[in-house]
N, C-alpha and C. Protein backbone atom coordinates (compact mmCIF):
# COMPACT_ATOMS: atom_id res chain seq x y z
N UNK A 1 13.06 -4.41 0.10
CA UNK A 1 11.62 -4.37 0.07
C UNK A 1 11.11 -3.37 1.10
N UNK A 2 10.13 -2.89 0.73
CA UNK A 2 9.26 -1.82 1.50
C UNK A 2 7.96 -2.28 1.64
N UNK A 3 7.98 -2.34 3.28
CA UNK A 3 6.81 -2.77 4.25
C UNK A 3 5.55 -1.42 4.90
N UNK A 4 4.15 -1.72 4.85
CA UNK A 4 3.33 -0.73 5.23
C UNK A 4 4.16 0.11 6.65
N UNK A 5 5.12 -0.76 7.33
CA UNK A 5 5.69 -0.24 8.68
C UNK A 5 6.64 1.29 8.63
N UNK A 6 7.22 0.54 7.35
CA UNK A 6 7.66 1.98 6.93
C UNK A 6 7.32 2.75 6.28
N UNK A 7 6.20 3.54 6.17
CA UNK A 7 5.48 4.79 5.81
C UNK A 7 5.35 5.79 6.74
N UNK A 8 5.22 6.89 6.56
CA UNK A 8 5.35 7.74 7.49
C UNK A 8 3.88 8.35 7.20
N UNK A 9 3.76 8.96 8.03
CA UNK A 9 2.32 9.85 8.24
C UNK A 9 1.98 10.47 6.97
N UNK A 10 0.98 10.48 6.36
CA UNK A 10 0.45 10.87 5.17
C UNK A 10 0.79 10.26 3.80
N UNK A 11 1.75 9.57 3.76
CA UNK A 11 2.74 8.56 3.29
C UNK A 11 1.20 7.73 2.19
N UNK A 12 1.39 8.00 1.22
CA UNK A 12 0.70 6.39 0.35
C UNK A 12 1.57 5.75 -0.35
N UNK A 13 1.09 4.52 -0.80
CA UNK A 13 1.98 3.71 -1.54
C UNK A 13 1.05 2.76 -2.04
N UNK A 14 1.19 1.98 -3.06
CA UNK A 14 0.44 1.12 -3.70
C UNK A 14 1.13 -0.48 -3.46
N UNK A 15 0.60 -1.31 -3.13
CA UNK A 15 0.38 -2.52 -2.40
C UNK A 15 0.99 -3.73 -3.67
N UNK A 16 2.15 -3.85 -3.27
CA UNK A 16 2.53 -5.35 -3.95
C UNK A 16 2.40 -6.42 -3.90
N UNK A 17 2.20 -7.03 -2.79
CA UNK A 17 1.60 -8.07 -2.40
C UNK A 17 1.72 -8.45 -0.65
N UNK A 18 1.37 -10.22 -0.49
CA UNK A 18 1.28 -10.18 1.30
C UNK A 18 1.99 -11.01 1.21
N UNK A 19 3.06 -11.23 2.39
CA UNK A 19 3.98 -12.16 2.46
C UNK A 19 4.40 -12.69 4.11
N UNK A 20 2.39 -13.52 4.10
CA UNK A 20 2.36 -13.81 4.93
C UNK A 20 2.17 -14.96 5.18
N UNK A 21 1.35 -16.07 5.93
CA UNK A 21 0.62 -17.24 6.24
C UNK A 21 -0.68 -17.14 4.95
N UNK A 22 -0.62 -18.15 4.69
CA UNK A 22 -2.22 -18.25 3.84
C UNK A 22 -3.30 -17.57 4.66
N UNK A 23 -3.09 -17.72 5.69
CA UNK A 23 -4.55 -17.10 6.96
C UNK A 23 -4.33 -16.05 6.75
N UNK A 24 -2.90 -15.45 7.33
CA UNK A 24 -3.43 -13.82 7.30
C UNK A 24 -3.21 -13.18 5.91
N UNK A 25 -2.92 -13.74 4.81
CA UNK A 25 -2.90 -13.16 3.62
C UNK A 25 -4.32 -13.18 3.35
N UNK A 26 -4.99 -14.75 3.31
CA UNK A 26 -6.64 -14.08 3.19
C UNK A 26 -7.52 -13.35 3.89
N UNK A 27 -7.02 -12.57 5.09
CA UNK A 27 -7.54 -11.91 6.23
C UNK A 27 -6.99 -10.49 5.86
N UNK A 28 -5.88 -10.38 5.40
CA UNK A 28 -5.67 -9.28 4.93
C UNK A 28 -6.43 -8.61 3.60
N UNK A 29 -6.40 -9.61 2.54
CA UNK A 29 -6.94 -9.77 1.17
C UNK A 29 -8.61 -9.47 1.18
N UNK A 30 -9.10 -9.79 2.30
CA UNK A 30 -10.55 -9.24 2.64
C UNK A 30 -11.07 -8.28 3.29
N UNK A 31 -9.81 -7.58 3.37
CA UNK A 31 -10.06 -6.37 4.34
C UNK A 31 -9.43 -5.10 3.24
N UNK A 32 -8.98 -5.75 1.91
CA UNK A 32 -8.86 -5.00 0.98
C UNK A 32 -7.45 -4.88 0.49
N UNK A 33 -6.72 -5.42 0.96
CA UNK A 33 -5.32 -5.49 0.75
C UNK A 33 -4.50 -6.37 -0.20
N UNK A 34 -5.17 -5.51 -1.27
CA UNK A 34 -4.73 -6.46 -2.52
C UNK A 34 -4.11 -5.69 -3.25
N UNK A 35 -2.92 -6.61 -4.16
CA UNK A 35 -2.03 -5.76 -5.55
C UNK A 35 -2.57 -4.53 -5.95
N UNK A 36 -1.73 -3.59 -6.16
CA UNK A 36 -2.20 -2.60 -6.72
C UNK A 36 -3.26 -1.63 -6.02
N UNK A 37 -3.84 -1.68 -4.60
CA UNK A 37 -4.79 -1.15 -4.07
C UNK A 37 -3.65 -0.14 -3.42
N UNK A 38 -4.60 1.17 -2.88
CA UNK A 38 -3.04 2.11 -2.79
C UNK A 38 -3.98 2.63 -0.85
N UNK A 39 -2.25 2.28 -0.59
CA UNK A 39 -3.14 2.33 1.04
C UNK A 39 -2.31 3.52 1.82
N UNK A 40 -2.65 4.41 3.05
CA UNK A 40 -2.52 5.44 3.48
C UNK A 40 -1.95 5.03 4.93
N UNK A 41 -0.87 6.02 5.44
CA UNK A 41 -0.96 5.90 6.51
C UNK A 41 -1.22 7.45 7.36
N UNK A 42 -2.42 6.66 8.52
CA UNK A 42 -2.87 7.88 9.04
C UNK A 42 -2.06 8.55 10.18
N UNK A 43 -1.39 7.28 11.05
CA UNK A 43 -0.95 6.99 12.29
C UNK A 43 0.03 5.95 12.64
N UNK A 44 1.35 6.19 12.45
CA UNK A 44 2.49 4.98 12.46
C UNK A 44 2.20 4.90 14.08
N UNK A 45 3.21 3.69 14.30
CA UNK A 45 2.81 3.21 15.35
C UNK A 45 3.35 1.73 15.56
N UNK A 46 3.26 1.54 16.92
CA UNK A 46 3.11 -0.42 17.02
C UNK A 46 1.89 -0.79 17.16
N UNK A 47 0.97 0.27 16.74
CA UNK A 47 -0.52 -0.26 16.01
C UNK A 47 -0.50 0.85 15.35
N UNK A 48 -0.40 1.15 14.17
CA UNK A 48 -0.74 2.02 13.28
C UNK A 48 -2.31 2.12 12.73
N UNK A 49 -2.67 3.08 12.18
CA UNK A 49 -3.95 3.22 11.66
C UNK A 49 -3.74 4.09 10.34
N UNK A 50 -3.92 2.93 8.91
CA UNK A 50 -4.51 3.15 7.78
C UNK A 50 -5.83 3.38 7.25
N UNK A 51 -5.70 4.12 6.13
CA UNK A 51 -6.57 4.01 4.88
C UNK A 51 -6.47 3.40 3.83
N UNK A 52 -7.25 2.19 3.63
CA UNK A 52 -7.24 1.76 2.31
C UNK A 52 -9.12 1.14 1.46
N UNK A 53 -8.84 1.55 0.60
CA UNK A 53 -10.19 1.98 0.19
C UNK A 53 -11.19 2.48 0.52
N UNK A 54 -11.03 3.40 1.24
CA UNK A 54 -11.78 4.54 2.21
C UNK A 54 -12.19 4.38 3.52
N UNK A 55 -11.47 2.90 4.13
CA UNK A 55 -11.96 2.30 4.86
C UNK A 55 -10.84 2.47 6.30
N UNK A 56 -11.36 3.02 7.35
CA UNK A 56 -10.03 3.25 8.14
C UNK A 56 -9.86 2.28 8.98
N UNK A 57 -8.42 1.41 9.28
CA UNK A 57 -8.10 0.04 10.10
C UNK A 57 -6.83 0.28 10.72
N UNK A 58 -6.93 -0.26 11.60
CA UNK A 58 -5.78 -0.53 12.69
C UNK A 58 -5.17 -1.61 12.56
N UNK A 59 -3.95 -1.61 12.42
CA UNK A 59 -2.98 -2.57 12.05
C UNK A 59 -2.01 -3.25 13.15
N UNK A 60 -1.75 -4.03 13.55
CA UNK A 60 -0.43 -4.43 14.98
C UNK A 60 0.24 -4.66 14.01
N UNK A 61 1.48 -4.60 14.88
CA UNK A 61 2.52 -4.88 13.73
C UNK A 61 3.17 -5.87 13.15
N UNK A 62 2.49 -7.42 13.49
CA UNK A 62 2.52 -8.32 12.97
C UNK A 62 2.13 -8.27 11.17
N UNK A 63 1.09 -7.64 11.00
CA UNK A 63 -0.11 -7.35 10.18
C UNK A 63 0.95 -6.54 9.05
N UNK A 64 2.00 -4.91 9.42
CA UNK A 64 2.45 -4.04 9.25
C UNK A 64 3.73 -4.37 8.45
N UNK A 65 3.98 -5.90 8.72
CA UNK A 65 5.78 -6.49 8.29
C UNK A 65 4.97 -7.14 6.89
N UNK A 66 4.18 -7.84 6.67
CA UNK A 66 3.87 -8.61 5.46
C UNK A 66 3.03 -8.03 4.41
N UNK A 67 2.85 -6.62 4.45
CA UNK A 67 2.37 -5.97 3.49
C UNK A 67 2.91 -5.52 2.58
N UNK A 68 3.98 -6.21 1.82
CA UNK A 68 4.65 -5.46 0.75
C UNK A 68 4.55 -4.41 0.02
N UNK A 69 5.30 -3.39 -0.19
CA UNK A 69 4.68 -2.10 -1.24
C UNK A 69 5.44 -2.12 -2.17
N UNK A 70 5.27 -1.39 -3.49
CA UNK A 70 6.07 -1.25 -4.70
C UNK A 70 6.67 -0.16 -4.08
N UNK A 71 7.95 -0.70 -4.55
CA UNK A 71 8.93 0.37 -4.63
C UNK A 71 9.38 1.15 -5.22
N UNK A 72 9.50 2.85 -5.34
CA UNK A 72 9.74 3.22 -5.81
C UNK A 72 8.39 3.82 -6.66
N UNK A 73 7.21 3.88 -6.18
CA UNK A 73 5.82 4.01 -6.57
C UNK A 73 4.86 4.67 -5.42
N UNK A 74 5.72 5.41 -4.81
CA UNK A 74 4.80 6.00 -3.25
C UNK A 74 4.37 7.50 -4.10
N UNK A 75 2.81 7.58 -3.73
CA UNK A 75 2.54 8.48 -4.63
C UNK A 75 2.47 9.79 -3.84
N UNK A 76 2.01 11.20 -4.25
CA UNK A 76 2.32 12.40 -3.65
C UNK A 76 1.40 12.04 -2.26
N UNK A 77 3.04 12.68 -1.67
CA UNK A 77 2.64 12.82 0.09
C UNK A 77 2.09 14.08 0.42
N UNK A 78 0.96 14.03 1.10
CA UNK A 78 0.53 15.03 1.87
C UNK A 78 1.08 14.86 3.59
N UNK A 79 2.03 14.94 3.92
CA UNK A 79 2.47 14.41 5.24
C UNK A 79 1.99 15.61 6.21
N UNK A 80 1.65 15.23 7.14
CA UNK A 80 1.09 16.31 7.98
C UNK A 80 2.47 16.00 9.51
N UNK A 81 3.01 17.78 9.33
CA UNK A 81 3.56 17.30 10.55
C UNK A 81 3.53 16.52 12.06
């Protein structure tokens, strides 16, 4: 499985699900982090900073392990060195 942690800079991928606590799955789930929503990374990190639905958030890396991504579905990278 492939976690938001492992994306690299410019990196998208589309969101499989959360595989977390009921709390932070609905804390995640309201901040937009739902199936199929395709999320960005701006800034890896042990707080990283995404894009997902145009919306830019900072992640710890608690947050970064239970974000499942489809695999094998990371769409064209614009990676910026």
């Amino acid at each position: 499985m492939r976690y938001v942690a492992s994306l690299r800079r410019g990196e998208k991928a589309k969101i499989r699900g959360i595989r977390g606590t009921a709390l932070s799955s609905k804390r995640l789930a309201d901040l937009g982090f739902v199936n199929e929503s395709t999320v960005e990374m701006l800034m890896p990190g042990s707080t990283c900073i995404v894009r997902i639905n145009g919306t830019v958030l900072a992640l710890g890396t608690g947050y970064q392990t239970v974000v499942e991504l489809l695999t094998g579905e990371s769409l064209a990278t614009s990676a910026v060195a």
